[in-house]
Protein backbone atom coordinates (compact mmCIF):
# COMPACT_ATOMS: atom_id res chain seq x y z
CA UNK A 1 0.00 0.00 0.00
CA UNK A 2 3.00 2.34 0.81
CA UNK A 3 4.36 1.80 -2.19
CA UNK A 4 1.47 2.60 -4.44
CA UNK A 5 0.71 6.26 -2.21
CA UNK A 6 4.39 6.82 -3.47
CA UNK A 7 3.78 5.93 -6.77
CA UNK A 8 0.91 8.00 -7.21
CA UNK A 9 3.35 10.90 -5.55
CA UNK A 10 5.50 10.88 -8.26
CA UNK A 11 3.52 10.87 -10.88
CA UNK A 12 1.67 13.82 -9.65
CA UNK A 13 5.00 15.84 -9.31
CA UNK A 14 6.35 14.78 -12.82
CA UNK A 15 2.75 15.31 -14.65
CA UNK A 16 3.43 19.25 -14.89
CA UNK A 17 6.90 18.95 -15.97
CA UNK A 18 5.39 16.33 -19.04
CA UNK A 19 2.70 19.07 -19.89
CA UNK A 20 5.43 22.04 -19.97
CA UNK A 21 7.22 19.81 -22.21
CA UNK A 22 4.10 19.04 -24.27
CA UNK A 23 3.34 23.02 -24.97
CA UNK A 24 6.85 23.57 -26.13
CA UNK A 25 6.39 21.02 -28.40
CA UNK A 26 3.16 21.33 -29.75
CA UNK A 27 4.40 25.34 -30.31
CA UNK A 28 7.63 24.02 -32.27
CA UNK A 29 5.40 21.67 -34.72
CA UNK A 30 2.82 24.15 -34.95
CA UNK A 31 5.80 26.67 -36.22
CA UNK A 32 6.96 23.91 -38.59
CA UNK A 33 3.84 23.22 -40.18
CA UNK A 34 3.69 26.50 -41.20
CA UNK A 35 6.92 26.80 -42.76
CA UNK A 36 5.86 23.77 -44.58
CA UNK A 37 2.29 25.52 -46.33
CA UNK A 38 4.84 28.42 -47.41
CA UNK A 39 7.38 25.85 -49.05
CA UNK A 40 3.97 24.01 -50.75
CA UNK A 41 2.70 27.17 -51.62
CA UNK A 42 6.26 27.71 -53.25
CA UNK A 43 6.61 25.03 -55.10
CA UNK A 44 2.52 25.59 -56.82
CA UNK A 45 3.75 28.58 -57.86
CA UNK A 46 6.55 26.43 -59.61
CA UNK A 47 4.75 23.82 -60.59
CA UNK A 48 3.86 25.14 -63.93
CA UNK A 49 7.89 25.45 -65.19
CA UNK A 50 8.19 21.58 -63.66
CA UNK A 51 4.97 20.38 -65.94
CA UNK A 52 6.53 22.46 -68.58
CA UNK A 53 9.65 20.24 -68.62
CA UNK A 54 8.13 17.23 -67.77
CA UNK A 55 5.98 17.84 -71.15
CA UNK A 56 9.12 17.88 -72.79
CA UNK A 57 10.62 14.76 -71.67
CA UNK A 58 7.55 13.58 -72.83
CA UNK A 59 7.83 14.55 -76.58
CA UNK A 60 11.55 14.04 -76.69
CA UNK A 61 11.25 10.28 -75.47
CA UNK A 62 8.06 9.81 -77.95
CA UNK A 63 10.18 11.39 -80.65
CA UNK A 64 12.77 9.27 -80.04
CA UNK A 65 10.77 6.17 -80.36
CA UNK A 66 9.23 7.07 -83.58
CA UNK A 67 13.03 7.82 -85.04
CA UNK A 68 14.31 4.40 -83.75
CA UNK A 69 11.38 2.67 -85.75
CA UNK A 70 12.36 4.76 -88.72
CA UNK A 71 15.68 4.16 -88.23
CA UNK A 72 15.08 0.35 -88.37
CA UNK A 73 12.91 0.33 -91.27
CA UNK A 74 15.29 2.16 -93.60
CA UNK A 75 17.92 -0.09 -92.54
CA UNK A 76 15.69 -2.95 -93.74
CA UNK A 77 14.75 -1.42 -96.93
CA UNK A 78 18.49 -0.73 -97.42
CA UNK A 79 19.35 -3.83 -96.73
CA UNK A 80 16.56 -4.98 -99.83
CA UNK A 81 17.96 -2.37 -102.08
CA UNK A 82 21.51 -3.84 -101.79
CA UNK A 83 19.86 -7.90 -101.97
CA UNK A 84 18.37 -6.61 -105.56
CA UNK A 85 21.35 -4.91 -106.89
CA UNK A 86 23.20 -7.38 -106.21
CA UNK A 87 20.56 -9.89 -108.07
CA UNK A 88 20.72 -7.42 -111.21
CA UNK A 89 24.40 -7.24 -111.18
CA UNK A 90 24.32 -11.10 -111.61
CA UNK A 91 21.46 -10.99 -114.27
CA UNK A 92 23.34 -8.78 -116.03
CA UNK A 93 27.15 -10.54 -115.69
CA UNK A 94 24.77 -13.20 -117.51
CA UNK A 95 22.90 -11.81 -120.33
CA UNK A 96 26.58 -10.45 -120.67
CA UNK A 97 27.92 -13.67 -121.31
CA UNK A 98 24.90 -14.76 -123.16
CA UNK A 99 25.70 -12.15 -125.53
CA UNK A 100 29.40 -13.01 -126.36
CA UNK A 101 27.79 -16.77 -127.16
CA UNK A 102 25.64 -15.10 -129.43
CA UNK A 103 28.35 -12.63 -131.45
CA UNK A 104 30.50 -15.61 -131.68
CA UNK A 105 27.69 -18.02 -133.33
CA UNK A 106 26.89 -15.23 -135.68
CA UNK A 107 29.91 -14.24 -136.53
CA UNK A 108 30.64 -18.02 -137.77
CA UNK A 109 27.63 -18.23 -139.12
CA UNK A 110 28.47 -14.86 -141.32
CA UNK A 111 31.62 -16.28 -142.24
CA UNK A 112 29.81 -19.25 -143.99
CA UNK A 113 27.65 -17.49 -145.84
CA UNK A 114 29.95 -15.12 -146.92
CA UNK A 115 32.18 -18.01 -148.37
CA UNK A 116 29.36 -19.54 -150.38
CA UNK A 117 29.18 -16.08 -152.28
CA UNK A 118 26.22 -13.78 -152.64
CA UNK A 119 24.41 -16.05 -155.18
CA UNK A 120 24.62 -19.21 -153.13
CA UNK A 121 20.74 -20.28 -153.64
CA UNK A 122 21.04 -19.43 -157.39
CA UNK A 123 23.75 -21.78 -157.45
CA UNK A 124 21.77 -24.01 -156.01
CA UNK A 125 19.13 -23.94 -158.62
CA UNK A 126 21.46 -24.18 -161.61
CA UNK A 127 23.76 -27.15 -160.08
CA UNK A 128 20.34 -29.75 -159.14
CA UNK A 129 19.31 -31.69 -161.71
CA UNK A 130 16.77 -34.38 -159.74
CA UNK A 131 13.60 -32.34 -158.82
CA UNK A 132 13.60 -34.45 -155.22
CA UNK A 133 17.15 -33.77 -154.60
CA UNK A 134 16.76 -30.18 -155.02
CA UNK A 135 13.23 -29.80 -152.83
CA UNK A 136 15.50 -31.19 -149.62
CA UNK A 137 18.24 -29.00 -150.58
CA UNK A 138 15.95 -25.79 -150.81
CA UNK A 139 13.98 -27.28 -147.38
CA UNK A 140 17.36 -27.31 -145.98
CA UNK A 141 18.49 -23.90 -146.97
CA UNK A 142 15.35 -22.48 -145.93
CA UNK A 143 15.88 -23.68 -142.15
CA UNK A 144 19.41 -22.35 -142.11
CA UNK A 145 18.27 -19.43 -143.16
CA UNK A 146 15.68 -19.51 -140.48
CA UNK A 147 17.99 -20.61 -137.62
CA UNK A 148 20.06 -17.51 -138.29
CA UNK A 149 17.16 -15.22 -138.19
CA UNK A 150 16.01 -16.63 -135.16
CA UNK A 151 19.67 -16.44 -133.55
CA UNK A 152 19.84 -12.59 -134.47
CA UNK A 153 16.37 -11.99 -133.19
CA UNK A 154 17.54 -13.70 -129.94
CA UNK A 155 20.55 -11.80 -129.80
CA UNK A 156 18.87 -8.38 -130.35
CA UNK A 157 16.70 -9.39 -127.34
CA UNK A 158 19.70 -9.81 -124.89
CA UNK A 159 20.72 -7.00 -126.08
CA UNK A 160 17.05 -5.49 -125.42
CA UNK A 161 17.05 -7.23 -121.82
CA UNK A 162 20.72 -6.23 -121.21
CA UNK A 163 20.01 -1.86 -121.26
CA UNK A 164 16.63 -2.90 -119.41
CA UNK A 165 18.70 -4.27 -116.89
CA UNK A 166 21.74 -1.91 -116.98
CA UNK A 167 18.54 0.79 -116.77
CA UNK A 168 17.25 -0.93 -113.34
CA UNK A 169 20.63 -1.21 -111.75
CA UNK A 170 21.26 2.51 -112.61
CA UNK A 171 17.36 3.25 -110.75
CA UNK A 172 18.17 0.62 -107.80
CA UNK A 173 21.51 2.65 -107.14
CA UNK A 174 19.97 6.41 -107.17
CA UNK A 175 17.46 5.06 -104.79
CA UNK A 176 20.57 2.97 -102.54
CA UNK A 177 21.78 6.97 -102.88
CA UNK A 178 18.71 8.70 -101.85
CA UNK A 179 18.00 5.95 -99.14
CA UNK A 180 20.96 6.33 -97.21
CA UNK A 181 21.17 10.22 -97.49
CA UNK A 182 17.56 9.64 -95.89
CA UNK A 183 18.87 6.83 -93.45
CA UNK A 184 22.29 9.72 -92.04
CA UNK A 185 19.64 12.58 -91.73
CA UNK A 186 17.39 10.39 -89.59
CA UNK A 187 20.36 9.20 -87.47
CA UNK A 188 21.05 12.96 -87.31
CA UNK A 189 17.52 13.88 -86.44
CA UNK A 190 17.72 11.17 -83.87
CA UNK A 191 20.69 12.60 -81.87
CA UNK A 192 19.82 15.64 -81.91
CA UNK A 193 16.53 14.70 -80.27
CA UNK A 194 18.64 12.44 -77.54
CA UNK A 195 20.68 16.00 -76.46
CA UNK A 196 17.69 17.43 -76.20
CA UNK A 197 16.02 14.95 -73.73
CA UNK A 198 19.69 14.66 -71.90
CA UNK A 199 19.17 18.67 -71.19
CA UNK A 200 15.49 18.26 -70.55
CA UNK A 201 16.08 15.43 -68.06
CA UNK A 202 19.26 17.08 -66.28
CA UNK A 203 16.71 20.42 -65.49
CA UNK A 204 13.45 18.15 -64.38
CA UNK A 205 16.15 16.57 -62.11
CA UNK A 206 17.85 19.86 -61.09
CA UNK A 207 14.57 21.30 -60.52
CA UNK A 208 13.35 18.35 -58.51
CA UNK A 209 16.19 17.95 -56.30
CA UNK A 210 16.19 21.89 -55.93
CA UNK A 211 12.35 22.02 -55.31
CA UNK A 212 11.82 18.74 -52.86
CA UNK A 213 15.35 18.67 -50.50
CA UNK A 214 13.78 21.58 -48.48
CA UNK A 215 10.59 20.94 -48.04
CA UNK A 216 11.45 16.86 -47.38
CA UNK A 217 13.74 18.35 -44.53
CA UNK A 218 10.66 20.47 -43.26
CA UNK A 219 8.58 17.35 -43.55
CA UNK A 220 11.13 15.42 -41.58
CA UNK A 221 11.35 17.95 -38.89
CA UNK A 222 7.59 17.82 -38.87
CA UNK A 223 7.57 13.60 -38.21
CA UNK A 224 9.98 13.72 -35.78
CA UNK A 225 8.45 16.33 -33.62
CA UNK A 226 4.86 14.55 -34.18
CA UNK A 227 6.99 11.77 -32.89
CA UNK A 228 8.08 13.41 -29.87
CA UNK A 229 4.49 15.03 -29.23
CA UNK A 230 2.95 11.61 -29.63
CA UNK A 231 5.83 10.27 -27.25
CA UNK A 232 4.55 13.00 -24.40
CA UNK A 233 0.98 12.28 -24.92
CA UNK A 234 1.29 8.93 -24.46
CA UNK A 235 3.85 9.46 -21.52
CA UNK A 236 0.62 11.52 -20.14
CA UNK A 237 -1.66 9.45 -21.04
CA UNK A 238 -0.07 6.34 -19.21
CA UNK A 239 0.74 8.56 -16.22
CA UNK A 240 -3.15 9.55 -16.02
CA UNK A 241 -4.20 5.93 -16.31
CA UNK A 242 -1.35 4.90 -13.59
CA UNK A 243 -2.37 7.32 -11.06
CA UNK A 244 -6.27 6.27 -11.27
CA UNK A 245 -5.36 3.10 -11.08
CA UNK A 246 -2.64 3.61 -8.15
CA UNK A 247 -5.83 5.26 -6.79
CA UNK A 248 -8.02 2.74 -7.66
CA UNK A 249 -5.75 -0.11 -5.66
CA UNK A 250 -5.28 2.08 -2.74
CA UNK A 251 -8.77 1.95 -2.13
CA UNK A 252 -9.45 -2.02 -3.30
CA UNK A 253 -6.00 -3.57 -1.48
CA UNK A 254 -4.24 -6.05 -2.43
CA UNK A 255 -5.96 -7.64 -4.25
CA UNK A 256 -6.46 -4.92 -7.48
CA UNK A 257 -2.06 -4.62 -6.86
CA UNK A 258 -2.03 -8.28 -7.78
CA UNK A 259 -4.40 -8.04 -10.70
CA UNK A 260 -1.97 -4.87 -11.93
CA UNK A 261 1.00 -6.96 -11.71
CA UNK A 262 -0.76 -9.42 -13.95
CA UNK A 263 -1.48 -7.41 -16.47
CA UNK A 264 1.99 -5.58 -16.47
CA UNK A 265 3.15 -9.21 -17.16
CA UNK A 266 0.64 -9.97 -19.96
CA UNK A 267 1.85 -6.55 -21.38
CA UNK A 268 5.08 -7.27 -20.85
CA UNK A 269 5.21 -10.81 -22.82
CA UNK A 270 2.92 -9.18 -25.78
CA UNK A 271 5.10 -7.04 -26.44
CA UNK A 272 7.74 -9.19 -26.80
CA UNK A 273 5.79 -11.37 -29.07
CA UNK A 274 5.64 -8.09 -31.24
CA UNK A 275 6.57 -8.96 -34.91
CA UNK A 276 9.98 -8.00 -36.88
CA UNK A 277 9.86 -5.88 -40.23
CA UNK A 278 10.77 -8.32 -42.70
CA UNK A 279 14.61 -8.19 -43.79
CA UNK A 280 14.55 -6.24 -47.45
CA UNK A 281 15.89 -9.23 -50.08
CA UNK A 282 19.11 -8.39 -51.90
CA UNK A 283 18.38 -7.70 -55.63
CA UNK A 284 20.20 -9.49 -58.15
CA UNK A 285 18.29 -12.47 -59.63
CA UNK A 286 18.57 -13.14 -62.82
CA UNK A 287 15.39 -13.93 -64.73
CA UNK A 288 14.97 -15.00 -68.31
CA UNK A 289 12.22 -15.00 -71.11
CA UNK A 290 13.68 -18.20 -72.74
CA UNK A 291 11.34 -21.28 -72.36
CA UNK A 292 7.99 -22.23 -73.11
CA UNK A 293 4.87 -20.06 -72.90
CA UNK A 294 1.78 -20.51 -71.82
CA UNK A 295 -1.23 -21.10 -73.54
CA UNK A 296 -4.27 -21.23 -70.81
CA UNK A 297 -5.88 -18.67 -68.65
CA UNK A 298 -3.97 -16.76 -66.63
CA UNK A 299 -5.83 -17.47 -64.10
CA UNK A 300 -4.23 -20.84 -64.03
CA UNK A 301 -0.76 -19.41 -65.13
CA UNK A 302 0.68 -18.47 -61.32
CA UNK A 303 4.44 -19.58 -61.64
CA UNK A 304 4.48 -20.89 -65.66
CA UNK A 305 5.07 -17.46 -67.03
CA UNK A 306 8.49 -16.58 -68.69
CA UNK A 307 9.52 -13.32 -67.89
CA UNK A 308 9.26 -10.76 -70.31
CA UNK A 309 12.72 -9.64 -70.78
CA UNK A 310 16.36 -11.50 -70.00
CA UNK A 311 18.39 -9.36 -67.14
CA UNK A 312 18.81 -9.08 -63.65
CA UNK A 313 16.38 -8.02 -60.65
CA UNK A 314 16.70 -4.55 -59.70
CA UNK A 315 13.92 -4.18 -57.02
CA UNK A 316 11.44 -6.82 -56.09
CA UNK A 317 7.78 -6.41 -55.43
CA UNK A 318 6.80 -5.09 -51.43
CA UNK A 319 10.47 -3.38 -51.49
CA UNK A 320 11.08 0.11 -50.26
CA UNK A 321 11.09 2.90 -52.93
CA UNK A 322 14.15 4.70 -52.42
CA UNK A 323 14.73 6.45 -49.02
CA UNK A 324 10.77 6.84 -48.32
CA UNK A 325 9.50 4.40 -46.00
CA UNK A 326 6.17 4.95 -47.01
CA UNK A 327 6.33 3.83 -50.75
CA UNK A 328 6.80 0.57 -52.01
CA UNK A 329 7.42 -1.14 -55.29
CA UNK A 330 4.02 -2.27 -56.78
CA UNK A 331 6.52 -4.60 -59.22
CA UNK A 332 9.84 -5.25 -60.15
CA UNK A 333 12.42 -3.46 -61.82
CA UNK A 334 14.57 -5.69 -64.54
CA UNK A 335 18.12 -4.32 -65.65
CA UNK A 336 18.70 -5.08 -69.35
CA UNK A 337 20.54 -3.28 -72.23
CA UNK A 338 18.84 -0.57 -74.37
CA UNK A 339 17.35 -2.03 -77.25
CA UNK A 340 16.53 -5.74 -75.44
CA UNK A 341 13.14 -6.90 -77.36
CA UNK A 342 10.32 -6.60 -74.17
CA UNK A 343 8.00 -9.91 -74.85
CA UNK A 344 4.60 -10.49 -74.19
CA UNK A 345 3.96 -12.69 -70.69
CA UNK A 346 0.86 -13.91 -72.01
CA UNK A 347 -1.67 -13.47 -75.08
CA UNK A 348 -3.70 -10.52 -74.65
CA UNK A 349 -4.82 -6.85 -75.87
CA UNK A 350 -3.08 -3.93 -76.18
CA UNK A 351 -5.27 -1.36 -73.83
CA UNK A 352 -2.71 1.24 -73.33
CA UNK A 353 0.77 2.73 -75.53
CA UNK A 354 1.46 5.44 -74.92
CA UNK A 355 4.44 7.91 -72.91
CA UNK A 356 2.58 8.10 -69.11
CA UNK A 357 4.38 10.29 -66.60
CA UNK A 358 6.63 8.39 -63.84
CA UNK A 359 6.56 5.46 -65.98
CA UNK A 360 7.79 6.84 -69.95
CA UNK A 361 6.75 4.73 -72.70
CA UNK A 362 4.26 2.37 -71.19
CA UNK A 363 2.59 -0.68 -72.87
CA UNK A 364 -0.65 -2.38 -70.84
CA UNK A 365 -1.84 -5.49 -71.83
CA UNK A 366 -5.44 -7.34 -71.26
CA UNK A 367 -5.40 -10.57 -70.44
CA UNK A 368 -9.17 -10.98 -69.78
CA UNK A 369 -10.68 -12.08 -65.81
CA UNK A 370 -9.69 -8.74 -64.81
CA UNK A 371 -5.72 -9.36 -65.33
CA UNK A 372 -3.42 -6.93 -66.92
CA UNK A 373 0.32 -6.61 -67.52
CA UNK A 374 2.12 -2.94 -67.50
CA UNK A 375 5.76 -2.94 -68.99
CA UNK A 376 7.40 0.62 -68.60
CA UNK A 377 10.39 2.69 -69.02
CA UNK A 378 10.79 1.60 -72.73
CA UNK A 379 12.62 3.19 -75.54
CA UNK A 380 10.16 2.43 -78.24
CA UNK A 381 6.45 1.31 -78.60
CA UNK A 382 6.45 -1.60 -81.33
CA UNK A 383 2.18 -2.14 -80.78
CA UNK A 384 -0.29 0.26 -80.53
CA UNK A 385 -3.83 0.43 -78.85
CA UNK A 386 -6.02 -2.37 -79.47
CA UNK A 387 -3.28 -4.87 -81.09
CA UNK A 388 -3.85 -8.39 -80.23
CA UNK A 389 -0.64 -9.70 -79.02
CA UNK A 390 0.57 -13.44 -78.57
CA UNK A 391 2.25 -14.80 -75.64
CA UNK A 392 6.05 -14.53 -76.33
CA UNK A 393 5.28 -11.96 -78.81
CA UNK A 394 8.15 -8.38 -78.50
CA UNK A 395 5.72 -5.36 -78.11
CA UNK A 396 8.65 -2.85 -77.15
CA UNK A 397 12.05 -2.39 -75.98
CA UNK A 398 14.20 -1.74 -73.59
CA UNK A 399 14.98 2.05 -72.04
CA UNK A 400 15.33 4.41 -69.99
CA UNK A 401 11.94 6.89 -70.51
CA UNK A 402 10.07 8.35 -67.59
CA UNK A 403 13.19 10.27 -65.84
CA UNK A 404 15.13 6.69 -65.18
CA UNK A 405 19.16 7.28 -65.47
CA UNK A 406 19.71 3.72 -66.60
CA UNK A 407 18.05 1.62 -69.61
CA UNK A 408 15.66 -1.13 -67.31
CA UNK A 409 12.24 -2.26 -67.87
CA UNK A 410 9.17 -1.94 -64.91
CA UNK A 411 6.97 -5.11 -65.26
CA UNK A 412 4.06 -5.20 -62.72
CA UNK A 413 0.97 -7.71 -62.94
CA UNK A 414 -2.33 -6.46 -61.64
CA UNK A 415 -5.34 -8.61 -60.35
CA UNK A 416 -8.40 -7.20 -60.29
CA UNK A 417 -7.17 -3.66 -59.72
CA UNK A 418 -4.51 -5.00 -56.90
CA UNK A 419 -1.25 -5.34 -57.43
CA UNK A 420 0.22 -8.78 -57.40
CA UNK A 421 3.71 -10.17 -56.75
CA UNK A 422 4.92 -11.00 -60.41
CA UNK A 423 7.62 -13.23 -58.95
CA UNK A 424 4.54 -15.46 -58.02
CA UNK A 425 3.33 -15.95 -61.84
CA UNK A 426 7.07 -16.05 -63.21
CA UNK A 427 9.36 -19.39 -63.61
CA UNK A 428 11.86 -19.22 -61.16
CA UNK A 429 15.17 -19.34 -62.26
CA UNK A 430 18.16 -21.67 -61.65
């Protein structure tokens, strides 16, 4: 009993000095959240020159896209105007030697006829004296003379078919000229457009940093001191419900003291039942889209997925976001090189392509049940909205859109709305 009137003492003498301590500060956050509204009114005022820039990232990066899929298509048709010059050049290294045959038959067959003389079938006439004798020879004379009217008509078509040819090759090289004059000022185009998104992303991120370190401090400052107000109000709180109940046992006896120490005990052991934070996984898998696909629902597809792109686990799914506690990844983040074909998890619908702020390039597909697929970050779109896509199937590539500093794709996998862990619907590796 002694021991509980000096209890209750105590915690009347310290009570004040806890509510002193409370006023200061409640006045210190109350001065901090004010700073704060001036920094957030700050940075609305700038919010226009930040959407400026981020508008154009966005144009740069979409620009970009559109050049790389030029860029690949006149290297394809470049590729088919050197296949068919080189098939003319052989067409015409034949007719060539077709026509050397040629001269030399006619040329021996001019010979001939210019050693029998020019009045070779008159000859013939006065030198036959049987009637059948001299049909066969005239029958005979008249197909020579037909074989070498037929081998000059020939030869005048290869000569025909040779300038037709010598005429295409001429065409097919003026176009080889004009396509790769076209093919340099694209790859021009195209780097001027990457210095321009290099500048534009340097000032969003010299703006951001800029803009946000201040008024994260302020925010900090804020936490901890709702931290240490929360800390005295609970401190008060506990010292309120300790004195009624040191009041409460004073009055009861022993036998209320006993039931305290029971519950101090229960309290005691609950709380150190209380459970650990998970330990954050190390990044670093790697994953793989090699393998089979899969051709069923994807309902029933949770762990027989490939994954969409061949590199190496940045951030996993449930993972912090950086240094802010309060975000975490909604999927995973897969390093790959720029350029890596992004496939298709699954058969589905293109819903969304298109650039999407935070996330650059972004392609969504529909997998039907209420299942989509988002791949971000990319350097170029290869479908468009409402494509039907087959599992396995490359829809984009590989980048570094949205403000990211290195080329890596985001793959998340939502269920009904929710996100859901995509490790669970990919093939584990090893």
């Amino acid at each position: 009993m002694l021991r509980v009137l000096i209890a209750l003492a105590l915690t009347c003498l310290l009570q004040p000095a806890f509510a002193d301590e409370r006023a200061q500060t409640q006045q210190q956050l109350e001065a901090t959240r004010q700073d704060i509204a001036e920094l957030k009114k700050l940075l609305g005022k700038l919010q226009e020159e930040k959407s400026s820039v981020q508008k154009d990232l966005r144009g740069t990066e979409t620009e970009m896209g559109k050049l790389e899929k030029q860029v690949e298509a006149l290297q394809k048709e470049l590729k088919k105007s050197e296949s068919e010059l080189q098939r003319l050049d052989g067409e015409k290294k034949k007719l060539q030697s077709a026509r050397t045959e040629q001269q030399k038959l006619i040329a021996i067959q001019a010979r001939a006829a210019y050693q029998n003389g020019r009045q070779e079938y008159l000859k013939l006439l006065l030198n036959q004296q049987n009637p059948e004798k001299f049909a066969r020879t005239l029958t005979y004379y008249d197909y020579l003379s037909q074989a070498r009217l037929e081998q000059l008509k020939s030869f005048n078509e290869t000569l025909r078919q040779l300038a037709n040819v010598e005429k295409d090759i001429e065409l097919q090289q003026a176009q080889l000229l004009v396509q790769k004059s076209s093919l340099d000022t694209q790859r021009e185009e195209l780097e001027k457009v990457r210095k321009e998104r290099q500048v534009a992303l340097a000032k969003l991120n010299d703006d951001v940093k800029a803009r946000d370190s201040k008024l994260k401090a302020r925010e900090q400052d804020q936490a901890e001191l709702a931290k240490v107000l929360k800390t005295i109000e609970e401190t008060l709180a506990r010292q309120a419900r300790e004195a009624e109940e040191a009041r409460q046992k004073a009055l009861i006896a022993q036998q209320e003291a006993e039931k305290k120490r029971l519950r101090e005990a229960q309290a005691d052991a609950d709380a150190g039942d209380a459970p650990r934070k998970p330990a954050k996984s190390s990044p670093g898998t790697l994953v793989s889209s090699n393998g089979e696909t899969f051709g069923g629902a994807f309902g029933s597809a949770r762990g027989k997925l490939p994954w969409p792109v061949n590199g190496r686990l940045l951030a996993r799914f449930g993972e912090t976001r950086g240094d802010d506690t309060r975000t975490k990844w909604d999927g995973v983040m897969i390093s790959a090189s720029a350029g890596s074909q992004v496939h298709a998890v699954h058969g589905g619908r293109v819903v969304f392509a298109d650039w999407l702020r935070g996330a650059g390039l972004l392609v969504i597909l529909d997998h039907g049940n209420g299942y989509l697929s988002l791949y971000g970050h990319n350097q170029t779109l290869l479908k468009s909205a409402g494509d039907v896509v087959k599992a396995g199937e490359s829809i984009s590539t590989v980048g570094n859109s949205g403000g990211q500093d290195t080329p890596a794709l985001y793959f998340a996998i939502r269920q009904q709305g929710r996100p859901s862990d995509p490790a669970q619907w990919c093939r584990a590796q090893g």
